[in-house]
PDB file of N, CA and C in Angstrom:
ATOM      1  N   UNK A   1       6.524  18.903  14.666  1.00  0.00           N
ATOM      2  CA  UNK A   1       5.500  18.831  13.624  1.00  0.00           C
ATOM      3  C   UNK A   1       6.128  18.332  12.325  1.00  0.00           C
ATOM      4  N   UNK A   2       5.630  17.463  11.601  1.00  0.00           N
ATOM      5  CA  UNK A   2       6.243  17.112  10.071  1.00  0.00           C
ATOM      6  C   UNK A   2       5.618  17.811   9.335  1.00  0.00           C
ATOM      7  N   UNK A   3       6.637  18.002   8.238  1.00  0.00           N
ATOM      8  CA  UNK A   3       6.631  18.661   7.183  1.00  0.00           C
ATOM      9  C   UNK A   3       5.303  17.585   6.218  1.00  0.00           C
ATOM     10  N   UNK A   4       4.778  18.113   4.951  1.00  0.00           N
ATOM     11  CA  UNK A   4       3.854  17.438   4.326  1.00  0.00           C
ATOM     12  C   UNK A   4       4.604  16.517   3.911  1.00  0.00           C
ATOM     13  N   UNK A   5       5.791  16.659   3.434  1.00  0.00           N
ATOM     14  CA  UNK A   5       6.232  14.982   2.186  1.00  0.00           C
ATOM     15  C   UNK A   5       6.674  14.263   3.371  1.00  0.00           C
ATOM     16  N   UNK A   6       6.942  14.464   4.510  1.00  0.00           N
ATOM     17  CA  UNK A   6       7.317  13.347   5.276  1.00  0.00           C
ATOM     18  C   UNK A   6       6.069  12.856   6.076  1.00  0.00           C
ATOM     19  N   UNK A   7       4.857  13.303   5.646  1.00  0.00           N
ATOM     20  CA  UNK A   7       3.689  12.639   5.701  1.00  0.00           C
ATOM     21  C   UNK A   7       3.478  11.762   4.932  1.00  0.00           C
ATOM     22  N   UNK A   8       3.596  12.117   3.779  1.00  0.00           N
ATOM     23  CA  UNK A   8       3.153  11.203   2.558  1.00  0.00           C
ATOM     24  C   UNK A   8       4.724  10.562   2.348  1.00  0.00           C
ATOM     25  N   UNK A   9       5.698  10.207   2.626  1.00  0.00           N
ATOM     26  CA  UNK A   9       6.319   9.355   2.708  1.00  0.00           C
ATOM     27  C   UNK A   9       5.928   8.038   3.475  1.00  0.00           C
ATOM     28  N   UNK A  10       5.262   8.903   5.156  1.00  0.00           N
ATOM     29  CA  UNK A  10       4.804   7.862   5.904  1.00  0.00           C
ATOM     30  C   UNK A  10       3.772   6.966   5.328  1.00  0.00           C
ATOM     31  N   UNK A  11       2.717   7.580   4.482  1.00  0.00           N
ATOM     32  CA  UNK A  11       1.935   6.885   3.681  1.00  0.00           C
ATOM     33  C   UNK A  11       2.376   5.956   3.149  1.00  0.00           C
ATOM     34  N   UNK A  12       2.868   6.083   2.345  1.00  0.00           N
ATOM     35  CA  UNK A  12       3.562   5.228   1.584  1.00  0.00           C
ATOM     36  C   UNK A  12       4.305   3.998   2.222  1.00  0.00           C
ATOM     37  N   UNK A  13       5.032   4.234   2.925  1.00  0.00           N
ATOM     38  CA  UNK A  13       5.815   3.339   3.453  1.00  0.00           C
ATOM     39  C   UNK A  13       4.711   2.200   4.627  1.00  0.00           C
ATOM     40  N   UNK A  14       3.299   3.111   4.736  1.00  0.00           N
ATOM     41  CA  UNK A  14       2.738   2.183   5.453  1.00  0.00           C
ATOM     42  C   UNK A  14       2.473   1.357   4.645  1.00  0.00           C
ATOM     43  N   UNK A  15       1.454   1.846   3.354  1.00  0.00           N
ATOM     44  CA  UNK A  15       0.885   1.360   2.604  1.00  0.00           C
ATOM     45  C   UNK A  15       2.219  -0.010   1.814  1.00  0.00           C
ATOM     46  N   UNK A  16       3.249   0.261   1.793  1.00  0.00           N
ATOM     47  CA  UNK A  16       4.768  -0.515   1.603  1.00  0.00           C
ATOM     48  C   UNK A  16       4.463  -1.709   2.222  1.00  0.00           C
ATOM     49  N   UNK A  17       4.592  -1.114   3.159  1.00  0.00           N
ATOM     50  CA  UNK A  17       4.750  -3.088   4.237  1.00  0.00           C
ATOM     51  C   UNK A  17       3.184  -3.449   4.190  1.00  0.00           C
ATOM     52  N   UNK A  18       2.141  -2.912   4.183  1.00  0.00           N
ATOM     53  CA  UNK A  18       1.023  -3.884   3.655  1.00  0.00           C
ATOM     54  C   UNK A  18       1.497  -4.750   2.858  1.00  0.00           C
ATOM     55  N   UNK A  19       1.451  -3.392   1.780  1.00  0.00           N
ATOM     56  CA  UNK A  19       1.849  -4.900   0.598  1.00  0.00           C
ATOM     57  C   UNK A  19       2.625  -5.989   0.961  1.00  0.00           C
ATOM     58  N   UNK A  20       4.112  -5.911   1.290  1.00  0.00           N
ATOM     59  CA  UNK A  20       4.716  -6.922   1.233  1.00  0.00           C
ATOM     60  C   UNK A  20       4.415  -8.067   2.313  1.00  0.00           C
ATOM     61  N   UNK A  21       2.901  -7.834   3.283  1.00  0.00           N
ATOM     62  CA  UNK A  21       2.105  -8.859   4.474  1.00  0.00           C
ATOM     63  C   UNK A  21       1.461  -9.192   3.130  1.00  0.00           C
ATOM     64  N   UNK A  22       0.723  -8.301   2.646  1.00  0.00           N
ATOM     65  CA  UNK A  22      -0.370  -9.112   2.161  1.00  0.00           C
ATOM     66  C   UNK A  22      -0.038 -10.377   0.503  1.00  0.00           C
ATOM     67  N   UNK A  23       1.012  -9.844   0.289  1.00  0.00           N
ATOM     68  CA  UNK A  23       2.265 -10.644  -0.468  1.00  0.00           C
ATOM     69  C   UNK A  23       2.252 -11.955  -0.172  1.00  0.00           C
ATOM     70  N   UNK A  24       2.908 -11.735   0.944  1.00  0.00           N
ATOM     71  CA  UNK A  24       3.588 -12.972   1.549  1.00  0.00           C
ATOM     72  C   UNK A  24       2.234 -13.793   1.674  1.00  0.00           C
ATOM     73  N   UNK A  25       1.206 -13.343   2.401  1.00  0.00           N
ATOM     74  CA  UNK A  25      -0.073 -14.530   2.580  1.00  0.00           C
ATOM     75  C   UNK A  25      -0.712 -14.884   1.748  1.00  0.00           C
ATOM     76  N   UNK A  26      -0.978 -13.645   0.622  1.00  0.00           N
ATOM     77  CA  UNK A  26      -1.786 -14.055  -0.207  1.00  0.00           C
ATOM     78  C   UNK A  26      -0.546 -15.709  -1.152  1.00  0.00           C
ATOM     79  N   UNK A  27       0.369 -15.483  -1.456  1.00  0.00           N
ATOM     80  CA  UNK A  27       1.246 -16.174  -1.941  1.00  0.00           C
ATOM     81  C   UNK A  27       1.534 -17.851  -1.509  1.00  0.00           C
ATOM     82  N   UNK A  28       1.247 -17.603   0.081  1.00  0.00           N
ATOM     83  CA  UNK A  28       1.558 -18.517   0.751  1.00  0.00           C
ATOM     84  C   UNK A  28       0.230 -19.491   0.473  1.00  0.00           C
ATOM     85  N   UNK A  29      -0.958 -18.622   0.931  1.00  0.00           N
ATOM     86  CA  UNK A  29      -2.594 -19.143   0.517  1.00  0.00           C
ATOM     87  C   UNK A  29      -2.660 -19.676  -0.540  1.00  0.00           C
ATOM     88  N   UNK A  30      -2.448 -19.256  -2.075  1.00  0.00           N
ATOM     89  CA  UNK A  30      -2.442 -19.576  -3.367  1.00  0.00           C
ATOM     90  C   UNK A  30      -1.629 -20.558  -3.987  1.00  0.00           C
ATOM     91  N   UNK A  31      -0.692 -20.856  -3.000  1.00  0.00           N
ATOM     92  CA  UNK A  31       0.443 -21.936  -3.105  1.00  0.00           C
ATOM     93  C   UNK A  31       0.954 -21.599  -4.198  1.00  0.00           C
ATOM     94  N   UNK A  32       1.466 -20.137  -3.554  1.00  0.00           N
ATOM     95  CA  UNK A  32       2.514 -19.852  -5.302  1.00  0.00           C
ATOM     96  C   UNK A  32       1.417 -19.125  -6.411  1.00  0.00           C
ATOM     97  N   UNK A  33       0.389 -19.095  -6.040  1.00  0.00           N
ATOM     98  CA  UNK A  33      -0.450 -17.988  -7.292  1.00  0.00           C
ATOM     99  C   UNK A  33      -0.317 -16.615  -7.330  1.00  0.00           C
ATOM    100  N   UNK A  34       0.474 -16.496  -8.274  1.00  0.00           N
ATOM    101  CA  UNK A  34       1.103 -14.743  -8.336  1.00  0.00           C
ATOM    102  C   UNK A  34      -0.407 -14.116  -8.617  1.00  0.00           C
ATOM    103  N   UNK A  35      -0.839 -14.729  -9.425  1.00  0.00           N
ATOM    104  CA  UNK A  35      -1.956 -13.447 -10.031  1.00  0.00           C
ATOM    105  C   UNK A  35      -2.868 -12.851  -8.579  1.00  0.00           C
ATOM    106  N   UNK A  36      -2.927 -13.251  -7.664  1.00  0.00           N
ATOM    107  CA  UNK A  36      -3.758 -13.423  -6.294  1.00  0.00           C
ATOM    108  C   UNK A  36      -3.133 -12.230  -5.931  1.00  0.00           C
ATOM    109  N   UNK A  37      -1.476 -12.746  -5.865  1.00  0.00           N
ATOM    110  CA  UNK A  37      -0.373 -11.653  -5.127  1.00  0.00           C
ATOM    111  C   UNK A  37      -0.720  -9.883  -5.657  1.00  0.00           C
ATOM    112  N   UNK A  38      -0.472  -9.799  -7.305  1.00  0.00           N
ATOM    113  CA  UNK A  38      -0.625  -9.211  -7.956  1.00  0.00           C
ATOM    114  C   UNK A  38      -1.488  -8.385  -7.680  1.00  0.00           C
ATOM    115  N   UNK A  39      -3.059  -8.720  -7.832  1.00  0.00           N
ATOM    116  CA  UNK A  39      -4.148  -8.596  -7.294  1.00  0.00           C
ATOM    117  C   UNK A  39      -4.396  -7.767  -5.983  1.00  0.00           C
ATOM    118  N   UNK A  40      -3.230  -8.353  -5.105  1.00  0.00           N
ATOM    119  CA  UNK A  40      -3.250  -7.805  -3.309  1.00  0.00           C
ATOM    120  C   UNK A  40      -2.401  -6.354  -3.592  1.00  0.00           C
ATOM    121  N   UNK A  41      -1.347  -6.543  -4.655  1.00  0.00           N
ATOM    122  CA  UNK A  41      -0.737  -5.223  -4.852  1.00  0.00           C
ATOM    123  C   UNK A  41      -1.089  -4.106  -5.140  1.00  0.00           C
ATOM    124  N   UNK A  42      -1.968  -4.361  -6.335  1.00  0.00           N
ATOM    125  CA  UNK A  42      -2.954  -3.514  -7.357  1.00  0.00           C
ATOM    126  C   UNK A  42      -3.717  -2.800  -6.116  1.00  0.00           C
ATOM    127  N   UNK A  43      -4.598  -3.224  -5.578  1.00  0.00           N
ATOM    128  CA  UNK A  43      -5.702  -2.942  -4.247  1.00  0.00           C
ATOM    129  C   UNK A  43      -5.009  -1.789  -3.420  1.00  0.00           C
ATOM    130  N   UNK A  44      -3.511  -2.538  -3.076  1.00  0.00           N
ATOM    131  CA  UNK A  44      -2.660  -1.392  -1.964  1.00  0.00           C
ATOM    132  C   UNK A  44      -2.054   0.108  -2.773  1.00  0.00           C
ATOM    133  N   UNK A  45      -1.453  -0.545  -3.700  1.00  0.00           N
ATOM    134  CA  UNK A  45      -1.291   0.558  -4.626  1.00  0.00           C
ATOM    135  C   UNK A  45      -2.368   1.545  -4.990  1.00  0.00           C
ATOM    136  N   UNK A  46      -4.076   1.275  -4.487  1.00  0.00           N
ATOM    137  CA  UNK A  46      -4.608   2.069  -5.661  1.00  0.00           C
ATOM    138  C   UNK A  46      -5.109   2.836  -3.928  1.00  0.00           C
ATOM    139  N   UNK A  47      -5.312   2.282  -2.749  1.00  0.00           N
ATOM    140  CA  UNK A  47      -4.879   2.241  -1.323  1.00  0.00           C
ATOM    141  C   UNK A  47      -4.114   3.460  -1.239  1.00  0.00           C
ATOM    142  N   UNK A  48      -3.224   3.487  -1.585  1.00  0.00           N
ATOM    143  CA  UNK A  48      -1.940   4.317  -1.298  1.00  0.00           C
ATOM    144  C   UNK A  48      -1.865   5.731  -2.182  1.00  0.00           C
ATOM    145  N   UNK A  49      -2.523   5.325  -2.871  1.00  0.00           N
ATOM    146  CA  UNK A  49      -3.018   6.826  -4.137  1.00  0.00           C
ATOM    147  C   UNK A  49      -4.517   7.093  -3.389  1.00  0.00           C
ATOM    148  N   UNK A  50      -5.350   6.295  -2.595  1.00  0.00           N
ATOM    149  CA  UNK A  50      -6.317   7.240  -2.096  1.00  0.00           C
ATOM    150  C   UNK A  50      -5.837   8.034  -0.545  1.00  0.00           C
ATOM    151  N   UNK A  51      -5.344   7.017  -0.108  1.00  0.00           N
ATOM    152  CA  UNK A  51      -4.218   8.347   1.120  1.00  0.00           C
ATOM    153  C   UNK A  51      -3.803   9.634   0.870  1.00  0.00           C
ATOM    154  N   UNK A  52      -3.284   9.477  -0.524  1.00  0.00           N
ATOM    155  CA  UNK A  52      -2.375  10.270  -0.630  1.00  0.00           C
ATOM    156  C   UNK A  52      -3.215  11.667  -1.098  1.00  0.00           C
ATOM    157  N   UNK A  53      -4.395  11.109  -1.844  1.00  0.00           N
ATOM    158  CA  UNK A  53      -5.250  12.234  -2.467  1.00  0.00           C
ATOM    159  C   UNK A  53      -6.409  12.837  -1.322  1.00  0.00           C
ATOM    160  N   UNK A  54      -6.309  11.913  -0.090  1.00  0.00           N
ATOM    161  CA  UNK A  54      -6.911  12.529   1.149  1.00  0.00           C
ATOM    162  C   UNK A  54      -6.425  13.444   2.034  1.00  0.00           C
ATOM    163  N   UNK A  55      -5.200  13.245   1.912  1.00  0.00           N
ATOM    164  CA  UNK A  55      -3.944  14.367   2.312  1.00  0.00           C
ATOM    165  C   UNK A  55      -3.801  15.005   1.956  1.00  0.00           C
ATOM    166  N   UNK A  56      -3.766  14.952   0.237  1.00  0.00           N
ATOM    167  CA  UNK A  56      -3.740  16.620  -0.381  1.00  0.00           C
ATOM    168  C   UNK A  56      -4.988  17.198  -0.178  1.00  0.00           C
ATOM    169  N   UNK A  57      -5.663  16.875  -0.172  1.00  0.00           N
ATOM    170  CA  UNK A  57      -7.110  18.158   0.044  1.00  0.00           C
ATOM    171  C   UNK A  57      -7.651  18.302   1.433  1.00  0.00           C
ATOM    172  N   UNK A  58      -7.157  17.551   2.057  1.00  0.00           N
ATOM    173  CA  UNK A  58      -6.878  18.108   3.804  1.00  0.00           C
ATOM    174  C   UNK A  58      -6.299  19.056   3.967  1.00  0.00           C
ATOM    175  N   UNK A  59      -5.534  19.613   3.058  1.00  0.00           N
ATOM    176  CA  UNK A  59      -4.246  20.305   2.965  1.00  0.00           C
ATOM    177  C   UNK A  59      -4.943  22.056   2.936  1.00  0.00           C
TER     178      UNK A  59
END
């Protein structure tokens, strides 16, 4: 059984390599348009804070 932070590590680290897929394509798509990239980060990041706040009150 895992402990809680090595839950929400796993979170994270999923929510991690999203980003750096959705990075790479959005980047690749935009031919180099960071703000797009940026954009894909913001989304996962805010992604990764609703995981995390679904976990704590599962809790």
């Amino acid at each position: 059984m895992q402990t809680f932070s090595q839950t929400i590590l796993e979170l994270l680290r999923d929510e991690t390599g999203t980003v750096g897929l959705e990075y790479g394509t959005t980047a690749g798509a935009a031919a180099g348009g960071v703000s797009g990239a940026v954009g894909q980060i913001s989304d996962a990041v805010a992604s990764a804070s609703d995981s995390v706040s679904a976990v704590l009150t599962s809790e």
